[in-house]
C-alpha atoms as a PDB file:
ATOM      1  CA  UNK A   1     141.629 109.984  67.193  1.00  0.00           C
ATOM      2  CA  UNK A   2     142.826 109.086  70.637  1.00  0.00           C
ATOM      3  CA  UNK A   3     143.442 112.127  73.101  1.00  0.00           C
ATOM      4  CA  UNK A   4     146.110 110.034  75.332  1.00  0.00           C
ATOM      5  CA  UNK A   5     144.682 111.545  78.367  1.00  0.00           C
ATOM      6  CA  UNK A   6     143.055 109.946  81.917  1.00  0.00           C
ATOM      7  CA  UNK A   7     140.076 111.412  83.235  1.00  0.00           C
ATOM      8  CA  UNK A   8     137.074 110.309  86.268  1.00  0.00           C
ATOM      9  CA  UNK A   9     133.742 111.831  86.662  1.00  0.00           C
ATOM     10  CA  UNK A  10     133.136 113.089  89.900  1.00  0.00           C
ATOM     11  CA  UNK A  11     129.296 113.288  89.542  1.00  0.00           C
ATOM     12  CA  UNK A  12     126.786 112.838  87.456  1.00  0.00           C
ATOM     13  CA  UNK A  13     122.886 114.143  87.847  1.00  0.00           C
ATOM     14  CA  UNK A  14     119.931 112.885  85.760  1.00  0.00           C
ATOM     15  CA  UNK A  15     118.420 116.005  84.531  1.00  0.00           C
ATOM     16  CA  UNK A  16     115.324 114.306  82.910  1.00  0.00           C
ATOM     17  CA  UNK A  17     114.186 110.599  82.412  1.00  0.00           C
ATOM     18  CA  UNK A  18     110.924 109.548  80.358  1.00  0.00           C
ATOM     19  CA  UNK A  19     109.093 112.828  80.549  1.00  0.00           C
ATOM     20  CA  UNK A  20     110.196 113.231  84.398  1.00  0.00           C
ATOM     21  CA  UNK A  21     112.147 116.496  85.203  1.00  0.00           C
ATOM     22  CA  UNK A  22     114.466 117.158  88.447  1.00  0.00           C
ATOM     23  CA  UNK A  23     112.811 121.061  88.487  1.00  0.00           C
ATOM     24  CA  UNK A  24     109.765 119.608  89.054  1.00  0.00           C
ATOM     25  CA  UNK A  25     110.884 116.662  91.764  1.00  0.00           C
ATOM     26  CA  UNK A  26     110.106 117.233  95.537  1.00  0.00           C
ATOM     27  CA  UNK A  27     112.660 116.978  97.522  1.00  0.00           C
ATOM     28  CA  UNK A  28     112.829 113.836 100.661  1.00  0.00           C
ATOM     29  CA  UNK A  29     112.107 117.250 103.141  1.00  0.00           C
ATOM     30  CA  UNK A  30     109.820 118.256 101.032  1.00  0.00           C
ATOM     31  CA  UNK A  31     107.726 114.850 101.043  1.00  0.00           C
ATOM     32  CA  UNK A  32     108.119 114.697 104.732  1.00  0.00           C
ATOM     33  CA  UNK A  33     107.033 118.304 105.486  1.00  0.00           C
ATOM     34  CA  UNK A  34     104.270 117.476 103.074  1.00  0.00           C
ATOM     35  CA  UNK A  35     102.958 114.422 105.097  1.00  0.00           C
ATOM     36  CA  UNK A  36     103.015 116.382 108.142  1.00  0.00           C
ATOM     37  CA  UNK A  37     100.716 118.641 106.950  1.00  0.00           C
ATOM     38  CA  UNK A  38      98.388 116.383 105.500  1.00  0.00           C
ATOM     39  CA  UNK A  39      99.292 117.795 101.925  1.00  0.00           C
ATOM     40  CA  UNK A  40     101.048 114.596 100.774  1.00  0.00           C
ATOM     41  CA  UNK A  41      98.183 113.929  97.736  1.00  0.00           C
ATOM     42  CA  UNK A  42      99.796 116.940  96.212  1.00  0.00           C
ATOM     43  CA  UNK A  43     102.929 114.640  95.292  1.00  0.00           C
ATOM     44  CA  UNK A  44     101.309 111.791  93.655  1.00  0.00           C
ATOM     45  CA  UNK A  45     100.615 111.702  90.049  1.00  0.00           C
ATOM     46  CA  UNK A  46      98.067 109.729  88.182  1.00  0.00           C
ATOM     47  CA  UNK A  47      99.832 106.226  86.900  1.00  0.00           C
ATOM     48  CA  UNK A  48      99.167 106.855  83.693  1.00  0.00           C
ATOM     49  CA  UNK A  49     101.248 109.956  84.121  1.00  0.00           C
ATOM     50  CA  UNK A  50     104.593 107.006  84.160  1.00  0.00           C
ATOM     51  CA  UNK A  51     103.276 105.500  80.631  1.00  0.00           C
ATOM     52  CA  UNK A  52     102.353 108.582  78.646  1.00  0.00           C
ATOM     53  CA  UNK A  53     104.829 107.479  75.713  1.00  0.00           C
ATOM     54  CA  UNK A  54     103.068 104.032  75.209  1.00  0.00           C
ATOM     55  CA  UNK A  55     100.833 103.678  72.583  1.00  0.00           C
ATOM     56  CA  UNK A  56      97.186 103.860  73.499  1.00  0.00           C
ATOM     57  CA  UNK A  57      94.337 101.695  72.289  1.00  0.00           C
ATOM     58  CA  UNK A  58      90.795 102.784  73.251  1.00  0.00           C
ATOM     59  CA  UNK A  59      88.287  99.661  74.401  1.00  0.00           C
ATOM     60  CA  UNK A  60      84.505  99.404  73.913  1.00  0.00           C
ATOM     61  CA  UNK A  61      82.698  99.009  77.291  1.00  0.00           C
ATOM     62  CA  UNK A  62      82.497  95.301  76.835  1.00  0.00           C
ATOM     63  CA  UNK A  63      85.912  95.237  76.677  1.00  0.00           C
ATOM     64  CA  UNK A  64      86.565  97.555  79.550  1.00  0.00           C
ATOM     65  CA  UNK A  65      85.099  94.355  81.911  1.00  0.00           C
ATOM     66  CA  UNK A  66      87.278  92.207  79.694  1.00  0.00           C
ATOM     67  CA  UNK A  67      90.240  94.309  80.554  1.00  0.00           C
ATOM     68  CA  UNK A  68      89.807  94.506  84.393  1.00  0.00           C
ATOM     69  CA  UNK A  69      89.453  91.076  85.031  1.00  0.00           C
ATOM     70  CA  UNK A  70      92.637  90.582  83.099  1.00  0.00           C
ATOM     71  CA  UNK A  71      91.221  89.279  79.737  1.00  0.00           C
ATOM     72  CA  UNK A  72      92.801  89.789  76.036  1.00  0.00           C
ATOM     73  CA  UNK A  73      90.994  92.160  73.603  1.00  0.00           C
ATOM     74  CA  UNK A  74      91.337  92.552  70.226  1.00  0.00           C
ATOM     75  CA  UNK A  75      92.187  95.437  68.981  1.00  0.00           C
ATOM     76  CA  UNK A  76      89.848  97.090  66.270  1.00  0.00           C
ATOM     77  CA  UNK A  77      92.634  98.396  64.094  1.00  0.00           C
ATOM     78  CA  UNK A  78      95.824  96.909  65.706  1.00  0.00           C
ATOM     79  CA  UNK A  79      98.694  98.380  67.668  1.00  0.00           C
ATOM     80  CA  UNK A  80     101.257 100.577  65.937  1.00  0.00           C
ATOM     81  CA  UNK A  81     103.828  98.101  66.740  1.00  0.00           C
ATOM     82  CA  UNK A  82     104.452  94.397  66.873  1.00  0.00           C
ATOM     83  CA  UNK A  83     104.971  93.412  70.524  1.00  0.00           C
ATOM     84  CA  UNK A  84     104.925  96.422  72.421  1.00  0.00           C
ATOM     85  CA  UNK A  85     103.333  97.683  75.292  1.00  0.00           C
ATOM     86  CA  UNK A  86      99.815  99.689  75.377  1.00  0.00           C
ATOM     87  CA  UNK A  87      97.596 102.287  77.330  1.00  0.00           C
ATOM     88  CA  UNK A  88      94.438 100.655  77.364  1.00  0.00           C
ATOM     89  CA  UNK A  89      91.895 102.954  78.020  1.00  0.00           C
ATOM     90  CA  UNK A  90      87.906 103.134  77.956  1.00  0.00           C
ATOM     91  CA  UNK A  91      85.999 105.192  75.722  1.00  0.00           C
ATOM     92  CA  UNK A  92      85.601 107.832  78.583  1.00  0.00           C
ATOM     93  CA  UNK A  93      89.558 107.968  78.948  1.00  0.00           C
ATOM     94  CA  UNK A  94      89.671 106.609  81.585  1.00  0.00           C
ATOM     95  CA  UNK A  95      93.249 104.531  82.386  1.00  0.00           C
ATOM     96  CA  UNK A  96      92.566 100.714  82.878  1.00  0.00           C
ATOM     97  CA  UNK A  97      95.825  98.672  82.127  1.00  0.00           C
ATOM     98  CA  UNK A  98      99.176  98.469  80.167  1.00  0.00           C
ATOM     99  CA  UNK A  99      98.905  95.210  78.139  1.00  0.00           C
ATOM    100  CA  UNK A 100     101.078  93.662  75.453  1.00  0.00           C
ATOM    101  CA  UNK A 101     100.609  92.933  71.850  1.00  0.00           C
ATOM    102  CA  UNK A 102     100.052  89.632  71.366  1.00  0.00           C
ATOM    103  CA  UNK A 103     102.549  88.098  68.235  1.00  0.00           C
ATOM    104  CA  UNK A 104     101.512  87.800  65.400  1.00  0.00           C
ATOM    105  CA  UNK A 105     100.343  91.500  64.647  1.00  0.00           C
ATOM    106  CA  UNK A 106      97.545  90.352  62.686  1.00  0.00           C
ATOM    107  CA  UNK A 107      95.640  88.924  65.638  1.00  0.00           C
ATOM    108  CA  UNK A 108      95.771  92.678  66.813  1.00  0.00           C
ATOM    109  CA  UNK A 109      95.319  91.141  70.080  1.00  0.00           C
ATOM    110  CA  UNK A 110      96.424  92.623  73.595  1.00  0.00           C
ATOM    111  CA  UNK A 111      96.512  90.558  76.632  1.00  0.00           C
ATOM    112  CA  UNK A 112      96.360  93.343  79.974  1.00  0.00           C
ATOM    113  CA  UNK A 113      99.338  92.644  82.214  1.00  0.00           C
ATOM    114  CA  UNK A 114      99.062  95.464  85.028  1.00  0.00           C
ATOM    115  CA  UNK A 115      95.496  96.336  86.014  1.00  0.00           C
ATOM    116  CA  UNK A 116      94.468  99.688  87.461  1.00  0.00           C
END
Protein backbone atom coordinates (compact mmCIF):
# COMPACT_ATOMS: atom_id res chain seq x y z
CA UNK A 1 0.00 0.00 0.00
CA UNK A 2 1.64 3.27 -0.84
CA UNK A 3 0.06 6.49 0.85
CA UNK A 4 1.43 8.94 -2.07
CA UNK A 5 2.22 11.47 0.49
CA UNK A 6 5.75 13.55 1.52
CA UNK A 7 6.54 13.93 4.98
CA UNK A 8 10.09 15.16 7.30
CA UNK A 9 10.60 14.61 10.90
CA UNK A 10 11.31 17.56 12.70
CA UNK A 11 12.76 15.80 15.82
CA UNK A 12 13.35 12.86 17.18
CA UNK A 13 14.30 12.03 21.12
CA UNK A 14 15.72 8.71 22.38
CA UNK A 15 13.46 7.86 25.15
CA UNK A 16 15.50 4.77 26.36
CA UNK A 17 18.68 2.92 25.05
CA UNK A 18 20.11 -0.44 26.68
CA UNK A 19 18.48 -0.12 30.06
CA UNK A 20 19.33 3.81 30.11
CA UNK A 21 16.25 6.14 30.57
CA UNK A 22 16.07 10.08 29.68
CA UNK A 23 13.82 10.49 33.25
CA UNK A 24 16.59 9.43 34.95
CA UNK A 25 19.54 11.48 32.87
CA UNK A 26 21.08 14.66 34.50
CA UNK A 27 20.97 17.34 32.67
CA UNK A 28 24.69 19.35 31.31
CA UNK A 29 23.44 22.16 34.30
CA UNK A 30 22.80 19.67 36.32
CA UNK A 31 26.40 17.97 36.04
CA UNK A 32 27.94 21.34 36.31
CA UNK A 33 25.96 22.53 39.38
CA UNK A 34 26.83 19.11 40.67
CA UNK A 35 30.68 19.58 40.34
CA UNK A 36 30.45 22.81 41.97
CA UNK A 37 29.23 21.45 44.89
CA UNK A 38 31.42 18.67 45.19
CA UNK A 39 28.36 16.24 44.63
CA UNK A 40 29.55 15.07 41.18
CA UNK A 41 30.06 11.09 42.53
CA UNK A 42 26.33 11.16 42.69
CA UNK A 43 26.28 10.97 38.71
CA UNK A 44 28.52 8.15 38.07
CA UNK A 45 27.35 4.67 37.92
CA UNK A 46 29.24 1.51 38.48
CA UNK A 47 30.60 0.15 34.83
CA UNK A 48 29.03 -2.78 35.14
CA UNK A 49 25.85 -0.78 35.33
CA UNK A 50 26.62 -0.22 30.98
CA UNK A 51 26.87 -4.24 30.52
CA UNK A 52 24.04 -5.54 32.66
CA UNK A 53 22.49 -7.46 29.52
CA UNK A 54 25.76 -9.49 28.86
CA UNK A 55 25.92 -12.78 29.97
CA UNK A 56 27.85 -13.34 33.15
CA UNK A 57 30.31 -16.08 33.97
CA UNK A 58 31.51 -16.33 37.60
CA UNK A 59 35.58 -17.11 38.02
CA UNK A 60 37.30 -19.08 40.81
CA UNK A 61 39.90 -16.90 42.64
CA UNK A 62 42.67 -18.36 40.59
CA UNK A 63 41.08 -17.18 37.80
CA UNK A 64 40.23 -13.78 39.13
CA UNK A 65 44.41 -13.11 38.89
CA UNK A 66 44.12 -14.78 35.52
CA UNK A 67 41.50 -12.32 34.51
CA UNK A 68 43.21 -9.05 35.67
CA UNK A 69 46.31 -9.52 34.10
CA UNK A 70 44.40 -10.12 30.92
CA UNK A 71 44.60 -13.98 30.70
CA UNK A 72 41.88 -16.50 29.05
CA UNK A 73 39.82 -18.73 31.41
CA UNK A 74 37.89 -21.47 30.75
CA UNK A 75 34.72 -21.48 31.50
CA UNK A 76 33.34 -24.35 33.82
CA UNK A 77 30.11 -24.85 31.94
CA UNK A 78 30.50 -22.57 28.84
CA UNK A 79 28.89 -19.34 27.74
CA UNK A 80 25.26 -19.29 26.64
CA UNK A 81 26.35 -18.23 23.31
CA UNK A 82 29.00 -18.84 20.72
CA UNK A 83 31.11 -15.68 20.40
CA UNK A 84 29.61 -13.23 22.51
CA UNK A 85 30.60 -10.98 25.03
CA UNK A 86 30.70 -11.75 29.00
CA UNK A 87 30.54 -10.21 32.62
CA UNK A 88 33.27 -11.84 34.21
CA UNK A 89 32.93 -11.64 37.68
CA UNK A 90 34.59 -13.20 40.96
CA UNK A 91 32.90 -15.38 43.26
CA UNK A 92 32.27 -12.32 45.61
CA UNK A 93 30.51 -10.42 42.59
CA UNK A 94 32.66 -8.40 42.20
CA UNK A 95 32.98 -6.85 38.30
CA UNK A 96 36.47 -7.68 36.75
CA UNK A 97 36.23 -7.61 32.84
CA UNK A 98 34.01 -8.09 29.68
CA UNK A 99 35.78 -10.84 27.66
CA UNK A 100 34.83 -12.77 24.55
CA UNK A 101 34.05 -16.33 23.85
CA UNK A 102 36.66 -17.84 22.32
CA UNK A 103 35.35 -20.03 18.87
CA UNK A 104 34.83 -23.02 19.02
CA UNK A 105 32.17 -23.17 21.93
CA UNK A 106 33.49 -26.29 23.15
CA UNK A 107 36.75 -24.80 24.40
CA UNK A 108 34.29 -22.73 26.66
CA UNK A 109 37.10 -20.42 26.73
CA UNK A 110 36.96 -16.50 27.34
CA UNK A 111 39.84 -14.32 26.64
CA UNK A 112 39.19 -10.70 28.96
CA UNK A 113 39.34 -7.75 26.59
CA UNK A 114 38.50 -4.63 28.94
CA UNK A 115 39.88 -4.92 32.47
CA UNK A 116 38.38 -3.16 35.47
Amino acid sequence: MTLHSEGHLGGLVRTEAAGFRLEDAFSLIQLEEMAREGEIAEAILPPETGVRYMPRAVVSPEQEVRVKNGAPVRIEGGVPCSGCYVRLVSEAGSFLAVGIESEPAENRVVRPVVVF
